[in-house]
C-alpha atoms as a PDB file:
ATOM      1  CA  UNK A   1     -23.643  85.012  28.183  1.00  0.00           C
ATOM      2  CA  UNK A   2     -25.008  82.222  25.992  1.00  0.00           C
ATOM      3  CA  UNK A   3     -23.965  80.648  22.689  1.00  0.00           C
ATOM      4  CA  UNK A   4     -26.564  83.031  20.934  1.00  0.00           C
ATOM      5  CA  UNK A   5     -24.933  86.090  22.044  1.00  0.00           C
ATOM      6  CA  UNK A   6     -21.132  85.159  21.848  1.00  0.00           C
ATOM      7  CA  UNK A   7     -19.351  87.768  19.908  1.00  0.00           C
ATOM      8  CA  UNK A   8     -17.282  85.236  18.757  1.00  0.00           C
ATOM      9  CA  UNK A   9     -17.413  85.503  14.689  1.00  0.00           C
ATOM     10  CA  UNK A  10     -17.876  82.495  13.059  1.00  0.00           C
ATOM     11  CA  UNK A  11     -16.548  83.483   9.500  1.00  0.00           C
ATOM     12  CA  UNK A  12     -12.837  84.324  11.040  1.00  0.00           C
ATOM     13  CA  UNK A  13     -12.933  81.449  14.127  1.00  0.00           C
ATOM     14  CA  UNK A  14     -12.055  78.679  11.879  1.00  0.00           C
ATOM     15  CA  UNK A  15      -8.765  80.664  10.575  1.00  0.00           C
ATOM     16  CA  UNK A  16      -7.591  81.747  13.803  1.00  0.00           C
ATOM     17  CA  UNK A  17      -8.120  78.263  15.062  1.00  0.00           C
ATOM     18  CA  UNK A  18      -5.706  76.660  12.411  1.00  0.00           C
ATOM     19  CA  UNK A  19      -3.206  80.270  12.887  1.00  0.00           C
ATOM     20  CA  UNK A  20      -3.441  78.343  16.673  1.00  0.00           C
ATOM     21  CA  UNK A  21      -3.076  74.960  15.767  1.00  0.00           C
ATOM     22  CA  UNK A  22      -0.093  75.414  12.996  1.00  0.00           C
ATOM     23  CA  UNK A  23       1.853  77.809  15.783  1.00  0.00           C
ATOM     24  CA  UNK A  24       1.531  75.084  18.312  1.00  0.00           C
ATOM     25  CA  UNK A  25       2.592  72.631  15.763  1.00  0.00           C
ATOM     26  CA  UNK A  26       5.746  74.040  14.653  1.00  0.00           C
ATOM     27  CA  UNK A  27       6.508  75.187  18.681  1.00  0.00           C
ATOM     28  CA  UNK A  28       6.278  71.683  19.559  1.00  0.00           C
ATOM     29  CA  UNK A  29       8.543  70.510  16.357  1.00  0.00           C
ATOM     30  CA  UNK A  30      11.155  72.882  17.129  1.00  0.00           C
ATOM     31  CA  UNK A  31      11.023  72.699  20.740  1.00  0.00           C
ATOM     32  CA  UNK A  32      11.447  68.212  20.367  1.00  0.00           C
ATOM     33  CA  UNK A  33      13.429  68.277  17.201  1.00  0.00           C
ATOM     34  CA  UNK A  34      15.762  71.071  17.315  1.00  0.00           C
ATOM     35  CA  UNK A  35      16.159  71.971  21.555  1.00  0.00           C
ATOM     36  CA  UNK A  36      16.159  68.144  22.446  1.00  0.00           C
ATOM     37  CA  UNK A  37      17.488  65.839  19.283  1.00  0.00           C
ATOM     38  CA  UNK A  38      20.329  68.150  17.248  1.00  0.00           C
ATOM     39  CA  UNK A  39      20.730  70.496  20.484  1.00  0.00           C
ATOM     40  CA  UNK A  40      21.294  68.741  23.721  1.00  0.00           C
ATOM     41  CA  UNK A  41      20.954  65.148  21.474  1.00  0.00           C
ATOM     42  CA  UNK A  42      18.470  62.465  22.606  1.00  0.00           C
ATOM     43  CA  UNK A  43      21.200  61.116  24.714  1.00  0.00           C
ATOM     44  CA  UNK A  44      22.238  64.301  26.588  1.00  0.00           C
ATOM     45  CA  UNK A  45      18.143  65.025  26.734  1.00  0.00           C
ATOM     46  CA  UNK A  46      17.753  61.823  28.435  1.00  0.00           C
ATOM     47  CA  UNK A  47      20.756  62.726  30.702  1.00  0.00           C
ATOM     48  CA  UNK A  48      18.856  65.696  32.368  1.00  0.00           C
ATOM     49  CA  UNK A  49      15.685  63.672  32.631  1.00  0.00           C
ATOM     50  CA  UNK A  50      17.352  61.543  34.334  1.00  0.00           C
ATOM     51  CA  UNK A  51      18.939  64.183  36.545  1.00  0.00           C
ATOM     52  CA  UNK A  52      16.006  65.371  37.883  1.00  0.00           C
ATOM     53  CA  UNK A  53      15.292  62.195  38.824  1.00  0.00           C
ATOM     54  CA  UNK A  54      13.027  60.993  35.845  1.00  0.00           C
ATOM     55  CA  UNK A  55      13.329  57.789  34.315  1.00  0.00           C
ATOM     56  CA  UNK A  56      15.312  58.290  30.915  1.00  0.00           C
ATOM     57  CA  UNK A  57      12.481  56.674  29.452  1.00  0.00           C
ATOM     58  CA  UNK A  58      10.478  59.836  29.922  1.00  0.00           C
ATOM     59  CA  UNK A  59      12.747  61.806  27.652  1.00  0.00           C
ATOM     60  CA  UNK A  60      12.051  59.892  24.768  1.00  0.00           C
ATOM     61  CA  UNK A  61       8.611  59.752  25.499  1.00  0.00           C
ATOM     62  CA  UNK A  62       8.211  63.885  25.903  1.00  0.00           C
ATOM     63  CA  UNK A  63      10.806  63.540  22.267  1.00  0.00           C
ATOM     64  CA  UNK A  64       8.077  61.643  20.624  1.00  0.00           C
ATOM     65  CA  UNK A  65       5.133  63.514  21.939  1.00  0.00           C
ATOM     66  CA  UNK A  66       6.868  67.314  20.384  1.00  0.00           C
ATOM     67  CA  UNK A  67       7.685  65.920  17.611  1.00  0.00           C
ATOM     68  CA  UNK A  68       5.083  63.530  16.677  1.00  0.00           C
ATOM     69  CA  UNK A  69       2.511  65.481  18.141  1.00  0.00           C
ATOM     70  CA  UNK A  70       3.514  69.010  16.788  1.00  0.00           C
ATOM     71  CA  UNK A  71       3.496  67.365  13.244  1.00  0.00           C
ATOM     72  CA  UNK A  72      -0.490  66.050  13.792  1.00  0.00           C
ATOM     73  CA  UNK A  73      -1.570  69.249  14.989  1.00  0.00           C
ATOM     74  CA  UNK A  74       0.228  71.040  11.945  1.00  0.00           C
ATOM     75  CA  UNK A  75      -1.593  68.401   9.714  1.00  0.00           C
ATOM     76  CA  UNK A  76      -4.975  69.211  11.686  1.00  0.00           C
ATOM     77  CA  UNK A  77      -5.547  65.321  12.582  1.00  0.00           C
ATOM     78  CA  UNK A  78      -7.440  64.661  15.532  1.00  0.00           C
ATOM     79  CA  UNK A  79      -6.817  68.526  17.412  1.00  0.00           C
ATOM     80  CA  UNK A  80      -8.360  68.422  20.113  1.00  0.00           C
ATOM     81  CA  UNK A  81      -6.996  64.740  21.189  1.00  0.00           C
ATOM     82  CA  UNK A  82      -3.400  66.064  20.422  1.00  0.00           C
ATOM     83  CA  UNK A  83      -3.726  69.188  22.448  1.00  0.00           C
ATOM     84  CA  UNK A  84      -5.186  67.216  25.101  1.00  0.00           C
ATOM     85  CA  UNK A  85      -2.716  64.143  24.914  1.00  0.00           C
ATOM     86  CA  UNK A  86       0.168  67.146  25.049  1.00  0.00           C
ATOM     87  CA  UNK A  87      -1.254  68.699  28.426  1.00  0.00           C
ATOM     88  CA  UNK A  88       1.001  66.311  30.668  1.00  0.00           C
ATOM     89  CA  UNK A  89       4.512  67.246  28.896  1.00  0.00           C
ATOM     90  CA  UNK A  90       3.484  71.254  29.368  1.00  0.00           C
ATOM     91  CA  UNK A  91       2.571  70.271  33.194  1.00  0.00           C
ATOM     92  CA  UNK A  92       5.344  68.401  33.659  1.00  0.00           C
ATOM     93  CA  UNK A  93       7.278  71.635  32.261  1.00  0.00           C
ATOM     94  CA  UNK A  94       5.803  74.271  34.500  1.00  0.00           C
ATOM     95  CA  UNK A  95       6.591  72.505  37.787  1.00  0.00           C
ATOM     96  CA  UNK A  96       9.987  71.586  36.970  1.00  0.00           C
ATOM     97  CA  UNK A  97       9.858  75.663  36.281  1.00  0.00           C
ATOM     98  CA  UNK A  98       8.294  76.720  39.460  1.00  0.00           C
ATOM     99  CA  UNK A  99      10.839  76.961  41.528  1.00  0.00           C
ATOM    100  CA  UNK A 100      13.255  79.258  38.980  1.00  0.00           C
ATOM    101  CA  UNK A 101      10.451  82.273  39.611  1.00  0.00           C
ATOM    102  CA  UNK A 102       8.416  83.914  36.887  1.00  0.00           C
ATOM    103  CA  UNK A 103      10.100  84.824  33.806  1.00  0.00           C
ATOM    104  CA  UNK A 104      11.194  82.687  31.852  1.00  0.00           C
ATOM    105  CA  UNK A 105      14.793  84.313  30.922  1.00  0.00           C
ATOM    106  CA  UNK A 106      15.404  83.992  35.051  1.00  0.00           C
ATOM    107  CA  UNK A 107      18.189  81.108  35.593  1.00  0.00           C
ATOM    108  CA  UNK A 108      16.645  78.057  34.561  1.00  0.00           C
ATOM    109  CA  UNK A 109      14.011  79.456  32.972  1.00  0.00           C
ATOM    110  CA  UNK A 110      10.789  80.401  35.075  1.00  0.00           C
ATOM    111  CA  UNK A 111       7.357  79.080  34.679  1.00  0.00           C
ATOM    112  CA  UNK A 112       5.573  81.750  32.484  1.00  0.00           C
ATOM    113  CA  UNK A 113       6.000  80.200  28.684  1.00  0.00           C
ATOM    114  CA  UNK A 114       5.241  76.534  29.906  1.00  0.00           C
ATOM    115  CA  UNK A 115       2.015  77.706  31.646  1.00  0.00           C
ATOM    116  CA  UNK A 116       0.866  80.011  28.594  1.00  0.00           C
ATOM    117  CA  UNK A 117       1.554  77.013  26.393  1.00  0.00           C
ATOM    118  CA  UNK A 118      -0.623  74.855  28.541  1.00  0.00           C
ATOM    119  CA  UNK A 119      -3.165  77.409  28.219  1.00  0.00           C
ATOM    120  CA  UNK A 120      -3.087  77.701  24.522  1.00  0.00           C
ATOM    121  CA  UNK A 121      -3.341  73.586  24.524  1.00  0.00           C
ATOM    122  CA  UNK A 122      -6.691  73.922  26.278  1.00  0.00           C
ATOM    123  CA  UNK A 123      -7.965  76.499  24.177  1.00  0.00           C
ATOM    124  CA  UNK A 124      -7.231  74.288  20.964  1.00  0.00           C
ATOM    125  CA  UNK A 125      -8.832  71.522  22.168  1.00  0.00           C
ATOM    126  CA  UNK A 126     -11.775  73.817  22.765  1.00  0.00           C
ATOM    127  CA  UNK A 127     -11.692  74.993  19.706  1.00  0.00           C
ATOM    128  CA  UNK A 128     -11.061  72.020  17.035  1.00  0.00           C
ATOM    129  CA  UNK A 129      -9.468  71.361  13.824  1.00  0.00           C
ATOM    130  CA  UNK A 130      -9.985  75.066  12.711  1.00  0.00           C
ATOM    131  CA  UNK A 131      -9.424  75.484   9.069  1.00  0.00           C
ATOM    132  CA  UNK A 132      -7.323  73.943   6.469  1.00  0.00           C
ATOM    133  CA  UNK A 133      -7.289  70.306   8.722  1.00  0.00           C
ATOM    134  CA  UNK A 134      -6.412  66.881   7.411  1.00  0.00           C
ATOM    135  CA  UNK A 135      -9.523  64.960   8.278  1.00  0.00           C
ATOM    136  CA  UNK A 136      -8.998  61.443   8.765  1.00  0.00           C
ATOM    137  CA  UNK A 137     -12.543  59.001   8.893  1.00  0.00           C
ATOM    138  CA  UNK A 138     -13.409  58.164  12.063  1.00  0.00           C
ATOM    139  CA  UNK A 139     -14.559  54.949  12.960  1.00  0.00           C
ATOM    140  CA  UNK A 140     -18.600  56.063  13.277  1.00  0.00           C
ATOM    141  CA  UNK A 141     -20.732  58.806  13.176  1.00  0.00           C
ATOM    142  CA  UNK A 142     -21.331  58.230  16.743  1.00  0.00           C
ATOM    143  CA  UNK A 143     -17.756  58.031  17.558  1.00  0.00           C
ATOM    144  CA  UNK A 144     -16.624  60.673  20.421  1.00  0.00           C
ATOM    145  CA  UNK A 145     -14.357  62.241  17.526  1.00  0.00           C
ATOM    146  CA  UNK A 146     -17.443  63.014  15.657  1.00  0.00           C
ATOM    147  CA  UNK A 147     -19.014  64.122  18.395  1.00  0.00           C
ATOM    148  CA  UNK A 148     -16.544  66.928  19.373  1.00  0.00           C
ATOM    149  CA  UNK A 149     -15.888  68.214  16.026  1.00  0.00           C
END
């Protein structure tokens, strides 16, 4: 199938794009704010990173990244560099998941959400800004940024 005859429709796309973006967004907010900072608290989420042998560093790290990175993709500011720059936390996720099975409500939680997530991340970043994005200037029209959008 080539572009010509994608049944893709172009007047919708951009809409479903931001419905994709914002959902991501506010996952990735309530996943670092509310699971790791007022839930477990920064210092008990850097306590289990470090139990699993991860440097504690790490935590705050995959902290910033939900957070900071869940409130760019809300805003629409550079998409598909977010989604992409978020790909290691979600990897990171699903093998510490692999070995709990499946589903995700097994013990531990299994590796089915974290790899769907990933999969959503690479379909934003194919996808763009979508509508209703905060664009930011870029530093050229020949910029990769421009490029991709």
């Amino acid at each position: 199938m080539n572009a010509d005859t994608a049944a893709i429709d172009t007047r919708t796309a951009p809409y479903a794009a931001f419905l994709l973006r914002v959902s991501l967004g506010l996952l990735f907010i309530a996943h670092g704010l509310i699971l790791k900072v007022f839930t477990f608290g920064i210092a008990g989420t850097v306590g289990y990173f470090e139990s699993l042998g991860y440097p504690g560093l790490f935590a705050y790290l995959v902290i910033l990244g939900e957070i900071g990175g869940g409130l760019l993709l809300v805003a629409g500011v550079f998409t598909r560099w977010i989604s992409l720059a978020l790909l290691p936390i979600l990897i990171g996720a699903t093998l510490q998941h692999t070995g709990n099975g499946w589903v995700f409500s097994a013990q531990g939680g299994g590796w089915e959400f974290p790899v769907f997530w990933t999969v959503l991340l690479g379909v934003q970043a194919l996808l763009g800004d979508g509508a209703f994005a905060l664009k930011l200037p870029t530093a050229g029209r020949n910029s990769l940024q421009s490029r991709l959008a």
